[in-house]
C-alpha atoms as a PDB file:
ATOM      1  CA  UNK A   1       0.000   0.000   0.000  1.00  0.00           C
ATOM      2  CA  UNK A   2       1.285   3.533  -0.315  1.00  0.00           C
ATOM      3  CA  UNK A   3       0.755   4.918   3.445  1.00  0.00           C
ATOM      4  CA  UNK A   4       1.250   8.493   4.549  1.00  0.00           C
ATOM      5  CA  UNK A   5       2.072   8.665   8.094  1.00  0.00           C
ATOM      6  CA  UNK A   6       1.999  11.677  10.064  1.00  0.00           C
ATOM      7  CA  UNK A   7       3.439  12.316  13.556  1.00  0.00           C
ATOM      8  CA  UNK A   8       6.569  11.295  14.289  1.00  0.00           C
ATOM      9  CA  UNK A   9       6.782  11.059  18.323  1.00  0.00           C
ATOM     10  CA  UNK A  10       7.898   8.217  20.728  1.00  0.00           C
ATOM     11  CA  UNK A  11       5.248   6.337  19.020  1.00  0.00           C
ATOM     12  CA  UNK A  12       5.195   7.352  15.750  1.00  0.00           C
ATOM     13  CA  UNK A  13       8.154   6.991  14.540  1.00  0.00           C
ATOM     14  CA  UNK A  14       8.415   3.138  15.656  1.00  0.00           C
ATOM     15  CA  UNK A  15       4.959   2.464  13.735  1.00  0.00           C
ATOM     16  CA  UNK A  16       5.961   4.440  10.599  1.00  0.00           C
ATOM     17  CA  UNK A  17       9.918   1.750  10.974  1.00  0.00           C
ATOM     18  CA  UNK A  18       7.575  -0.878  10.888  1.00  0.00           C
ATOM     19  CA  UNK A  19       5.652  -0.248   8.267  1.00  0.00           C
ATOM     20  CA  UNK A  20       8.338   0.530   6.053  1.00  0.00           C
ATOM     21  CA  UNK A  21      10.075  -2.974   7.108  1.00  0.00           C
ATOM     22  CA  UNK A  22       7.130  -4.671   6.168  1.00  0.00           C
ATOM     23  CA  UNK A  23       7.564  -2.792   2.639  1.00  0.00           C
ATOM     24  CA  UNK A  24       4.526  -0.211   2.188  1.00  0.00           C
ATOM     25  CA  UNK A  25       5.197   2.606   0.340  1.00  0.00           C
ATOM     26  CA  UNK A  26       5.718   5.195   2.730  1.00  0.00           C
ATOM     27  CA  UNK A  27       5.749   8.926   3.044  1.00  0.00           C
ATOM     28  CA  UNK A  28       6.251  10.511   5.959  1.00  0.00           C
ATOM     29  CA  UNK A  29       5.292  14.109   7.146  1.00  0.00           C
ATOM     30  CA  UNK A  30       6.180  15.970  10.942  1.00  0.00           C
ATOM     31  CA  UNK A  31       5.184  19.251  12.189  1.00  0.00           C
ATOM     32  CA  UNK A  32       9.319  19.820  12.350  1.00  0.00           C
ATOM     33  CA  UNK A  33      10.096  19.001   8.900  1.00  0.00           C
ATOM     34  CA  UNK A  34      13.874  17.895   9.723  1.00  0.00           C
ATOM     35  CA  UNK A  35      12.503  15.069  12.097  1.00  0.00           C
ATOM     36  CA  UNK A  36      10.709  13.436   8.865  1.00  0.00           C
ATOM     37  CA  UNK A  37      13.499  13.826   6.426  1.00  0.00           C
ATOM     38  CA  UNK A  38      15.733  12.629   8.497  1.00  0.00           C
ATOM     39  CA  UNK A  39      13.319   9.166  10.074  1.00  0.00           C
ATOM     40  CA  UNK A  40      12.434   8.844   6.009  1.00  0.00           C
ATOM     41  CA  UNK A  41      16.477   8.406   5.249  1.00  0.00           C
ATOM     42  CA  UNK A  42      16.816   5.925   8.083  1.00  0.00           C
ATOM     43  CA  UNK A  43      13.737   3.728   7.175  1.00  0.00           C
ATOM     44  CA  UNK A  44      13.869   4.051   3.466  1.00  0.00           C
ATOM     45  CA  UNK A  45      10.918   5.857   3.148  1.00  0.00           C
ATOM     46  CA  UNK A  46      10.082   9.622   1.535  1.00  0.00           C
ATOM     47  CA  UNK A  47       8.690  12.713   3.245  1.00  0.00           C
ATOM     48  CA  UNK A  48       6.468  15.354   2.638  1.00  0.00           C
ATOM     49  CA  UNK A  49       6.546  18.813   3.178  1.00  0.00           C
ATOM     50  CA  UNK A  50       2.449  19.683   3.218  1.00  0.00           C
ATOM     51  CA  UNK A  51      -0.205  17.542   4.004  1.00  0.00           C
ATOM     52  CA  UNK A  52      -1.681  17.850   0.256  1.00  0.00           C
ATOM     53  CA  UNK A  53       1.527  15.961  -0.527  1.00  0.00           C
ATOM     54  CA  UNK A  54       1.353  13.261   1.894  1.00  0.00           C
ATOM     55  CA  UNK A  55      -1.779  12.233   1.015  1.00  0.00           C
ATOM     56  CA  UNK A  56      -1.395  12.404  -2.911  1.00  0.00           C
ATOM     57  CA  UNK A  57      -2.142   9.410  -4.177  1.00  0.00           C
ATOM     58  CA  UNK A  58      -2.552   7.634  -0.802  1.00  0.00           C
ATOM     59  CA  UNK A  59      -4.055   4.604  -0.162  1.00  0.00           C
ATOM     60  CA  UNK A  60      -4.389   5.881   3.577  1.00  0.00           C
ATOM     61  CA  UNK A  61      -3.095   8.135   5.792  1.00  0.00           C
ATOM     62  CA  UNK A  62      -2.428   7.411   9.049  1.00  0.00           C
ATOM     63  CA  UNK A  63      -1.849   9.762  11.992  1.00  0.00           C
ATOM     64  CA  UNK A  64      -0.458   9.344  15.452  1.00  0.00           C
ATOM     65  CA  UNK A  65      -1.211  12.963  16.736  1.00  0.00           C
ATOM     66  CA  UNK A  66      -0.765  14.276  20.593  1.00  0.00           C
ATOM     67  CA  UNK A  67      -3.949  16.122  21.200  1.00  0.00           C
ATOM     68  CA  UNK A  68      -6.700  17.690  19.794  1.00  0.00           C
ATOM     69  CA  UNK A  69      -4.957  20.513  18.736  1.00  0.00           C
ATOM     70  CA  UNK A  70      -2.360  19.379  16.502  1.00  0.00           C
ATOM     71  CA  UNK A  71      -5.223  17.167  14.842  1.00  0.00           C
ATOM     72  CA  UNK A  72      -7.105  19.851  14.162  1.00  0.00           C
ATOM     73  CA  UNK A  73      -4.742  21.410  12.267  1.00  0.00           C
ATOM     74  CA  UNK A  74      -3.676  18.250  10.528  1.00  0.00           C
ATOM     75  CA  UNK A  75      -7.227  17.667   9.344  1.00  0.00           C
ATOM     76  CA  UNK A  76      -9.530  20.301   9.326  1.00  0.00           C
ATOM     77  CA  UNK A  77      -6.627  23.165   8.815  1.00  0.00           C
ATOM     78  CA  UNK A  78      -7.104  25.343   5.223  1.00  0.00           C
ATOM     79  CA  UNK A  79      -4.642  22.861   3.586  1.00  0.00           C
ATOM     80  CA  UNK A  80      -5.304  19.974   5.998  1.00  0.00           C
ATOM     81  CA  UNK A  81      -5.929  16.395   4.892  1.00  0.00           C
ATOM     82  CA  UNK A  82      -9.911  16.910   4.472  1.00  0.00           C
ATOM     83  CA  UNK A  83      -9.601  20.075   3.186  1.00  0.00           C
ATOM     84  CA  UNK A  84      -6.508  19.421   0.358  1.00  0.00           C
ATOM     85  CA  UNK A  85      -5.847  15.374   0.459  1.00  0.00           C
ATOM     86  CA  UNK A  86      -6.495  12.677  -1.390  1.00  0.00           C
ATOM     87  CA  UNK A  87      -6.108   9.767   0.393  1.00  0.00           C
ATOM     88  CA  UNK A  88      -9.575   7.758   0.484  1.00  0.00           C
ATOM     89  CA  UNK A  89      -9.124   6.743   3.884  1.00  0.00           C
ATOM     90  CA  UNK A  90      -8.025   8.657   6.905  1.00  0.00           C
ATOM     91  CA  UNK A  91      -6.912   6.638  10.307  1.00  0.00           C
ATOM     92  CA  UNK A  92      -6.007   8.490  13.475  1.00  0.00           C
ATOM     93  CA  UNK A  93      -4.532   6.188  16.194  1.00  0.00           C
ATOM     94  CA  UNK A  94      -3.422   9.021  19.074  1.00  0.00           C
ATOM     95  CA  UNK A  95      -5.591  10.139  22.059  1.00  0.00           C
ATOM     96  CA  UNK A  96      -8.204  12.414  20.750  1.00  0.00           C
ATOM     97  CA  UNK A  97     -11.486  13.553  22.607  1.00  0.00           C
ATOM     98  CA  UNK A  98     -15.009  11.861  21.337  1.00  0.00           C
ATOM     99  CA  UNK A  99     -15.986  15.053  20.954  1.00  0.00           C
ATOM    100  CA  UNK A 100     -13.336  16.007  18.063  1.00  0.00           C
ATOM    101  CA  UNK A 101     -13.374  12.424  16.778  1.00  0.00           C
ATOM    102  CA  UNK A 102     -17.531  13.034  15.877  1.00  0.00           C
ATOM    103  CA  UNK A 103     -16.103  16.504  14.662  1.00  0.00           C
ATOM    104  CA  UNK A 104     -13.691  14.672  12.062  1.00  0.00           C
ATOM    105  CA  UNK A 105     -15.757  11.740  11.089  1.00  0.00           C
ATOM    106  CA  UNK A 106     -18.707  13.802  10.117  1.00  0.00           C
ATOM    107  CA  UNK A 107     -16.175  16.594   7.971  1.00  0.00           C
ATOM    108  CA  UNK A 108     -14.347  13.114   6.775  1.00  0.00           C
ATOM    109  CA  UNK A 109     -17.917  11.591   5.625  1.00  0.00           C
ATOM    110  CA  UNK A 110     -18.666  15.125   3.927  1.00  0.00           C
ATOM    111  CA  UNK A 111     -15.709  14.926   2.029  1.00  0.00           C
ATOM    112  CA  UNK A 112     -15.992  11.327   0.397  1.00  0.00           C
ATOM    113  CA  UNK A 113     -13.613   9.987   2.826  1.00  0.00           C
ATOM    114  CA  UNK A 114     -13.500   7.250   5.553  1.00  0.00           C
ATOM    115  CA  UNK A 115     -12.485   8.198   8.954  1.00  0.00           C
ATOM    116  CA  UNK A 116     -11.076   5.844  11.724  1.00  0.00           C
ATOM    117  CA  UNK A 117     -10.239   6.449  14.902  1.00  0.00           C
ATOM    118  CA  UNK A 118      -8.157   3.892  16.069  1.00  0.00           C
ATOM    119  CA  UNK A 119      -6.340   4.494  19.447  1.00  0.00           C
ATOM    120  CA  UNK A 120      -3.601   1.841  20.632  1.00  0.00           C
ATOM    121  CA  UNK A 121      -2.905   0.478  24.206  1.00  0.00           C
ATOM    122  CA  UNK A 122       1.040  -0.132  24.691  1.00  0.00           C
ATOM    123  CA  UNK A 123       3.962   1.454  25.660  1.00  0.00           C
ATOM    124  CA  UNK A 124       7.064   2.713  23.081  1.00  0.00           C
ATOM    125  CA  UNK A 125       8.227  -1.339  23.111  1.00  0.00           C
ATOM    126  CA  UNK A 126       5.100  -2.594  22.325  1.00  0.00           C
ATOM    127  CA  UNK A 127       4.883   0.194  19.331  1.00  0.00           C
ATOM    128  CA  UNK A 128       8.629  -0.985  18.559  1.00  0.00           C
ATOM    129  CA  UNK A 129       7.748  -5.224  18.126  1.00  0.00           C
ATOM    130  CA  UNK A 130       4.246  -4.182  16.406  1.00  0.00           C
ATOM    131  CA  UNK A 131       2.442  -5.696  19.345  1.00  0.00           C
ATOM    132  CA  UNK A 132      -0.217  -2.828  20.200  1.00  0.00           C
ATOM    133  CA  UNK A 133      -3.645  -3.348  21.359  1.00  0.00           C
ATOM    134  CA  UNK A 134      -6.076  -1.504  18.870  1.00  0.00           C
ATOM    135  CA  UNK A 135      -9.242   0.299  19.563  1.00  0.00           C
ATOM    136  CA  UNK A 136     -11.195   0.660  16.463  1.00  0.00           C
ATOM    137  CA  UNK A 137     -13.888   3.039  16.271  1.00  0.00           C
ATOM    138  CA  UNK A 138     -15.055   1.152  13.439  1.00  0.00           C
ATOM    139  CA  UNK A 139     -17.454  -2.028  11.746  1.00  0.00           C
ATOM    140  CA  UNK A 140     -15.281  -4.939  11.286  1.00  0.00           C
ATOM    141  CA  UNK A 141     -16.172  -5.080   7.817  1.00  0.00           C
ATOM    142  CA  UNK A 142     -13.421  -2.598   7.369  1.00  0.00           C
ATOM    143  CA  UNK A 143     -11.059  -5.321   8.637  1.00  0.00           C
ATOM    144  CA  UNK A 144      -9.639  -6.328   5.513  1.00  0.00           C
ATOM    145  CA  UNK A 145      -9.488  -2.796   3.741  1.00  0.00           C
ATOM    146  CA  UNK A 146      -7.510  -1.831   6.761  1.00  0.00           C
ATOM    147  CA  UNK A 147      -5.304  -5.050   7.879  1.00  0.00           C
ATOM    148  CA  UNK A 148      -2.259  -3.951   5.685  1.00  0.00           C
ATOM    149  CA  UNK A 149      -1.736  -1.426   7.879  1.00  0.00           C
ATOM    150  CA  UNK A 150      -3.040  -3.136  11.571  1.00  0.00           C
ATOM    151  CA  UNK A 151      -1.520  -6.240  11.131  1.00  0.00           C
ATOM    152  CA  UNK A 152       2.268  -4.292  11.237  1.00  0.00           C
ATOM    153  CA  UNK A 153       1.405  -2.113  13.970  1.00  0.00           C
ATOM    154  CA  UNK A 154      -0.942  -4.621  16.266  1.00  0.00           C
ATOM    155  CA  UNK A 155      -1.175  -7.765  18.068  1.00  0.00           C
ATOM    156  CA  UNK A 156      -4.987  -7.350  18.036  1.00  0.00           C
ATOM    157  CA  UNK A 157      -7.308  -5.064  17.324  1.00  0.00           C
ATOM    158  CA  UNK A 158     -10.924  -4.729  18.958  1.00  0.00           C
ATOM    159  CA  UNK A 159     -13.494  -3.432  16.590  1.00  0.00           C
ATOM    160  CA  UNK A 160     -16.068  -1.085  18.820  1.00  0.00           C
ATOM    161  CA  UNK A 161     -18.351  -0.422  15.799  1.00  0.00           C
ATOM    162  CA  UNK A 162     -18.421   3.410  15.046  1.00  0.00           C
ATOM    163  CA  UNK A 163     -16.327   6.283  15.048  1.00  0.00           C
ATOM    164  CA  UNK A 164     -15.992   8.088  18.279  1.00  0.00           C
ATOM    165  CA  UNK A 165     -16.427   4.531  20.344  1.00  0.00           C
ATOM    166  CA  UNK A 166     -12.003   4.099  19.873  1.00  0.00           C
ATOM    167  CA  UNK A 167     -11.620   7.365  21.509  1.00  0.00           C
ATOM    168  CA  UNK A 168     -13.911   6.581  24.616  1.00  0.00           C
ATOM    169  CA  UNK A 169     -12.405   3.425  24.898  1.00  0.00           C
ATOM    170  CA  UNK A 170      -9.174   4.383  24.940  1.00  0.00           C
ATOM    171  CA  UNK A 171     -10.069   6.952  27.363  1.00  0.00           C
ATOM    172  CA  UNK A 172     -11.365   4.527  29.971  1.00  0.00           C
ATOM    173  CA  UNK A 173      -8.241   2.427  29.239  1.00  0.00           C
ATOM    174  CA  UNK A 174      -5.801   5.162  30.127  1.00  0.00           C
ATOM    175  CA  UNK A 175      -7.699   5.990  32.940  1.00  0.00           C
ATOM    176  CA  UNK A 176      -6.955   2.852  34.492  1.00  0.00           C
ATOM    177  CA  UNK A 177      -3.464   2.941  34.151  1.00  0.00           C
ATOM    178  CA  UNK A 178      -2.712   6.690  35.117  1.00  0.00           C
ATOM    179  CA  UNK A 179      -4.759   5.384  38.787  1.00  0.00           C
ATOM    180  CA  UNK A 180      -2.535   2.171  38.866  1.00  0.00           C
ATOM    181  CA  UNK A 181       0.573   4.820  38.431  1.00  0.00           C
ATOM    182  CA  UNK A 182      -0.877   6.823  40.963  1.00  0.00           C
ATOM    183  CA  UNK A 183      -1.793   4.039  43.525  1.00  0.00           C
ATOM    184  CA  UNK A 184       1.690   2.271  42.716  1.00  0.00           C
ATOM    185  CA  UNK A 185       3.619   5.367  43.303  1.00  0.00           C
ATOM    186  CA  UNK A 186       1.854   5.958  46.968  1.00  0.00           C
ATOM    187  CA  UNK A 187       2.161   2.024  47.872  1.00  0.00           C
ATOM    188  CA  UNK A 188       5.762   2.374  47.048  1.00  0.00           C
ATOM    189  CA  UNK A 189       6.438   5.476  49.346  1.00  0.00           C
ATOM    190  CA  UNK A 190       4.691   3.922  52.032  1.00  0.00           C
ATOM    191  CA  UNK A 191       6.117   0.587  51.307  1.00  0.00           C
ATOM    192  CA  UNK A 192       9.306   2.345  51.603  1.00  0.00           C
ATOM    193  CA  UNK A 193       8.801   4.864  54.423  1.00  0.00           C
ATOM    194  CA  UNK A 194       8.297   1.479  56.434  1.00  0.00           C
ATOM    195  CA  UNK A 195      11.594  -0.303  55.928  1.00  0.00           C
ATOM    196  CA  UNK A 196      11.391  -2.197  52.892  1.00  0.00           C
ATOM    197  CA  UNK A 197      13.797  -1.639  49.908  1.00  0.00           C
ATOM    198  CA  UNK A 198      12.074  -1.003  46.701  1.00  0.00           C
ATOM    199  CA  UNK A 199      12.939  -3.988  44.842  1.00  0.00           C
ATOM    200  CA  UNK A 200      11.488  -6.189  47.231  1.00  0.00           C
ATOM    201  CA  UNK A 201       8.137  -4.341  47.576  1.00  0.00           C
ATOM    202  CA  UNK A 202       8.255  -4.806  43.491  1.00  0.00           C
ATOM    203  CA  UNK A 203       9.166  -8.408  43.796  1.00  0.00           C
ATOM    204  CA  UNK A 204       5.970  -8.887  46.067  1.00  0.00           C
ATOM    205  CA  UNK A 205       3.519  -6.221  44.046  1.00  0.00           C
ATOM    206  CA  UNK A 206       4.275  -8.450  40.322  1.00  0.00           C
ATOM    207  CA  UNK A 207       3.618 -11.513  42.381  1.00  0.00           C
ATOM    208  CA  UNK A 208       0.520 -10.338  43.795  1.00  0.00           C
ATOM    209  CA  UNK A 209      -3.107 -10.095  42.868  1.00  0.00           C
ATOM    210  CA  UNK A 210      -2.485  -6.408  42.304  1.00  0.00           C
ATOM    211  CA  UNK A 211       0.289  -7.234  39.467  1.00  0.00           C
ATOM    212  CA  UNK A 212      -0.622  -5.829  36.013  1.00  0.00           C
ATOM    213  CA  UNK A 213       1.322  -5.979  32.564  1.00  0.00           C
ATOM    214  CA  UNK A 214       2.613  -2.093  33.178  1.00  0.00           C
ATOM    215  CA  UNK A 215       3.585  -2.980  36.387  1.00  0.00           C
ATOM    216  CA  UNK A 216       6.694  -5.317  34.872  1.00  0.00           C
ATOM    217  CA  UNK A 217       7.226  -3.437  31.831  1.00  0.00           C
ATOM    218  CA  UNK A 218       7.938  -0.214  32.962  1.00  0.00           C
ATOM    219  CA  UNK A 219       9.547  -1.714  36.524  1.00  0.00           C
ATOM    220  CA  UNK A 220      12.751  -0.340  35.859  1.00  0.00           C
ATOM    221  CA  UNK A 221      11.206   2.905  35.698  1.00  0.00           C
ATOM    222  CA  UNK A 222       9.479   3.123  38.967  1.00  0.00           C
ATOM    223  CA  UNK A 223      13.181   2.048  40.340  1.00  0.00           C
ATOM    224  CA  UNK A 224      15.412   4.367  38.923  1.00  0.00           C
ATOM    225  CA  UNK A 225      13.684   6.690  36.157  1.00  0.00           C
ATOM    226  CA  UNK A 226      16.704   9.183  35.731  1.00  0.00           C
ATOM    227  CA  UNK A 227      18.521   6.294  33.828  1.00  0.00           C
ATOM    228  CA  UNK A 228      15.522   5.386  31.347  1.00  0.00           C
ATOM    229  CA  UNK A 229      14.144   7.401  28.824  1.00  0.00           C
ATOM    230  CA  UNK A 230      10.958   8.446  28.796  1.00  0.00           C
ATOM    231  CA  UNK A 231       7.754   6.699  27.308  1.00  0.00           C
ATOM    232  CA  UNK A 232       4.956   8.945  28.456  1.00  0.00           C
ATOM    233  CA  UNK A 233       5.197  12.207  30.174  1.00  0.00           C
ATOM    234  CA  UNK A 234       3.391  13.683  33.203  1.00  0.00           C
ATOM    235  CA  UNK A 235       1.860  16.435  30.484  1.00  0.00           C
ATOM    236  CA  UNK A 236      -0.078  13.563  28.689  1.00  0.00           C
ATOM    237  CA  UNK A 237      -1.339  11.638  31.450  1.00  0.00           C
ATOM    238  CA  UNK A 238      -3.069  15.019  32.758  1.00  0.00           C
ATOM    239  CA  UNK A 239      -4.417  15.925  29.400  1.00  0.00           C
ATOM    240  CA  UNK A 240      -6.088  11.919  28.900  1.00  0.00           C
ATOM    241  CA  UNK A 241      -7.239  12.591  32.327  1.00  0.00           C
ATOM    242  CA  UNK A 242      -8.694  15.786  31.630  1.00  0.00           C
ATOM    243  CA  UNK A 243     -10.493  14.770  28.287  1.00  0.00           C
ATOM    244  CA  UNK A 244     -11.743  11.678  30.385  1.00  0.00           C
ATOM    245  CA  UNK A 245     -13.246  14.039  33.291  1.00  0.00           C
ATOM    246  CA  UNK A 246     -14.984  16.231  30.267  1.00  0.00           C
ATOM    247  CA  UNK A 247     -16.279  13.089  29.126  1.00  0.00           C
ATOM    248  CA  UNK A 248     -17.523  11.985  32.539  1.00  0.00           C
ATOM    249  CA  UNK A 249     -19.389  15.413  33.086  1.00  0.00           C
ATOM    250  CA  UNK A 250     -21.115  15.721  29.717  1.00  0.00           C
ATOM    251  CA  UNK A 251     -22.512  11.576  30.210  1.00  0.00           C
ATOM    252  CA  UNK A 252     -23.450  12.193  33.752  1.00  0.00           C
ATOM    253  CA  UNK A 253     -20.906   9.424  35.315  1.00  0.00           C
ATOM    254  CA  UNK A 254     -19.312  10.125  38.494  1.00  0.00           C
ATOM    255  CA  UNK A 255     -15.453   9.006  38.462  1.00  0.00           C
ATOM    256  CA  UNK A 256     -14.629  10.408  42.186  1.00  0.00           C
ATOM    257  CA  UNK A 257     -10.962   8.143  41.665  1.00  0.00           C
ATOM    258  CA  UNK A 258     -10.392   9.843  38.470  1.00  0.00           C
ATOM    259  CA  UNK A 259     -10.606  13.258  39.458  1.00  0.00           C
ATOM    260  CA  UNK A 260      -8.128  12.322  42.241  1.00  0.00           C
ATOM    261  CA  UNK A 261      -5.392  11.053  39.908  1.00  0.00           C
ATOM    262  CA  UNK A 262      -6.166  14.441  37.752  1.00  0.00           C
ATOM    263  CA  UNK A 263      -5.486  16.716  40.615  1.00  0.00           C
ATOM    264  CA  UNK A 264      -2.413  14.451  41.621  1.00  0.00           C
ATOM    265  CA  UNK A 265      -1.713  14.948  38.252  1.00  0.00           C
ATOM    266  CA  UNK A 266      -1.763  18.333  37.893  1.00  0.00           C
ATOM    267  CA  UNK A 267      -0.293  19.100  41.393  1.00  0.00           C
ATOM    268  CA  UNK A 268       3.063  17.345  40.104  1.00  0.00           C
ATOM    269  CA  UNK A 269       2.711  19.498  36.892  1.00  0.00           C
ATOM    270  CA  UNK A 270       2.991  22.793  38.535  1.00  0.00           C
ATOM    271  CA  UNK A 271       5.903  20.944  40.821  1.00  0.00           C
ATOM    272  CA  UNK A 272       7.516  20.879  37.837  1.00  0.00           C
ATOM    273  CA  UNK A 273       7.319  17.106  36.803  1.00  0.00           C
ATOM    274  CA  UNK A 274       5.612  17.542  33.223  1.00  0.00           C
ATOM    275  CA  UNK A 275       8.394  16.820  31.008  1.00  0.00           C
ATOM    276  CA  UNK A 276       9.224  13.560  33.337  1.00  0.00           C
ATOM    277  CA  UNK A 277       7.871  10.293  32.657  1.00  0.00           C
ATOM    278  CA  UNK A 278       4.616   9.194  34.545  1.00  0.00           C
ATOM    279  CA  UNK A 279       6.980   6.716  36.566  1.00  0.00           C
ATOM    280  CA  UNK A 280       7.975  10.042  38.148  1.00  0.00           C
ATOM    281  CA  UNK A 281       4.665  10.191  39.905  1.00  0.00           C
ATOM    282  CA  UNK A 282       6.734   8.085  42.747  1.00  0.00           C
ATOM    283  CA  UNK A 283       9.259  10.648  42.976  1.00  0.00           C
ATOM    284  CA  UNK A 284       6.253  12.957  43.620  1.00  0.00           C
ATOM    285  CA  UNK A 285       4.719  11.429  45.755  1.00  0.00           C
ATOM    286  CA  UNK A 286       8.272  11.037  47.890  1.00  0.00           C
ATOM    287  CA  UNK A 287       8.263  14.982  48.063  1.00  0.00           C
ATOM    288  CA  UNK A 288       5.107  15.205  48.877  1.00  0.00           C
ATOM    289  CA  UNK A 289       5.310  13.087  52.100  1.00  0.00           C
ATOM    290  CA  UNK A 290       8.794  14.303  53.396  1.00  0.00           C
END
């Protein structure tokens, strides 16, 4: 397929490796033009300089965007891929609110196009092996149009049915694991405060019914985070959590946990923590009980 692929993060750029290894034809466009050129000369792939070019000629574009903001721009911008592309079929796989998603699919729909939103579950490894959990706000009878593209950057993929239902799902998702990283990072400083090293109150928390798959993955984080890089910052886990409590308000649902990791959140943010990865919620919490 020839695949446009725009947004070229932590994420991004290991789904746009991978889908040049598996040998799409790929061309690649960033909001910092440099960063595409030079991930395009490393992977064998070409970039673009607008977003008309990108999508010229596209079988799909896909886009792993950072908030609503940027895909905003991306899409419904003067010379954005709804307004100027080509490309037939238009799948965005960051975290985006419903409310935006709705916006894009009905502008897509408008335009001839089909719109996906396709959010993924899994950290910068998981985007690195093409192992990714997929949320597709989409009927599975897209499944074959699309698995060119899904079967590279996935180890599953979850078809929800209609556009919008990705985003809300990915939403709840996230708002799991920013409370788990908030309830971790508190049962570590107490764990600690009381006498026990670190690595043995991790040894006991991935053997116990508490244990989740973040929990080992990102273990060397929680343990020393100043000598890993960073997967997913402080500033993203308050924005998911703030789209998610927007979400909660407009639907009526009460999510009295939520809104504690958000001000946790956003208390460590003004600390000065937002650059740091979420792991640094334990450092956080260490100040904060000194």
């Amino acid at each position: 397929m020839r695949i446009g692929f725009a947004g070229l993060g932590r994420m991004g750029r290991r789904m746009a490796a991978n889908l040049a290894a598996a040998g799409h034809d790929l061309v690649l466009w960033n909001r910092t033009h440099v960063v595409a050129a030079d991930l395009a000369k490393r992977i064998g792939a070409r970039h673009a300089t607008t977003l008309a070019d990108l999508a010229r000629d596209a079988d799909a574009v896909v886009t792993m965007l950072a908030e609503d903001a940027a895909a905003r721009h991306v899409y419904l911008g003067p010379s954005g891929l709804i307004a100027a592309g080509q490309a037939p079929m238009l799948i965005e796989m960051g975290t985006m609110s419903p409310g935006l998603i709705a916006e894009l699919a009905s502008a897509a729909q408008g335009a001839g196009k089909v719109f996906v939103d396709a959010p993924v579950s899994g950290a910068t490894a998981a985007a690195e092996r093409g192992d990714l959990l997929i949320m597709a706000g989409a009927d599975a009878a897209l499944a074959p149009r699309i698995a060119p593209i899904f079967d590279v950057l996935g180890g599953k993929t979850v078809w929800l049915g209609a556009p919008g239902a990705g985003a809300v799902m990915k939403l709840a998702v996230n708002m799991l694991i920013h409370g788990m990283n908030q309830t971790l990072a508190e049962a570590l400083t107490l764990s600690e405060r009381a006498g026990i090293a670190p690595e043995l109150a991790f040894d006991v928390i991935e053997e116990s019914a508490a244990a989740a798959p973040m929990f080992g993955y990102r273990r060397p984080l929680y343990l020393d985070e100043s000598r890993h890089a960073v997967t997913f910052t402080v500033l993203l886990a308050r924005k998911d959590m703030e789209i998610t409590a927007e979400l909660a308000s407009d639907l009526g649902v009460s999510i009295p946990q939520g809104r504690v990791t958000l001000a946790q959140l956003k208390e460590a943010e003004t600390a000065g923590f937002a650059s740091r990865d979420m792991a640094a919620m334990l450092a956080f919490m260490k100040e904060q009980s000194e």
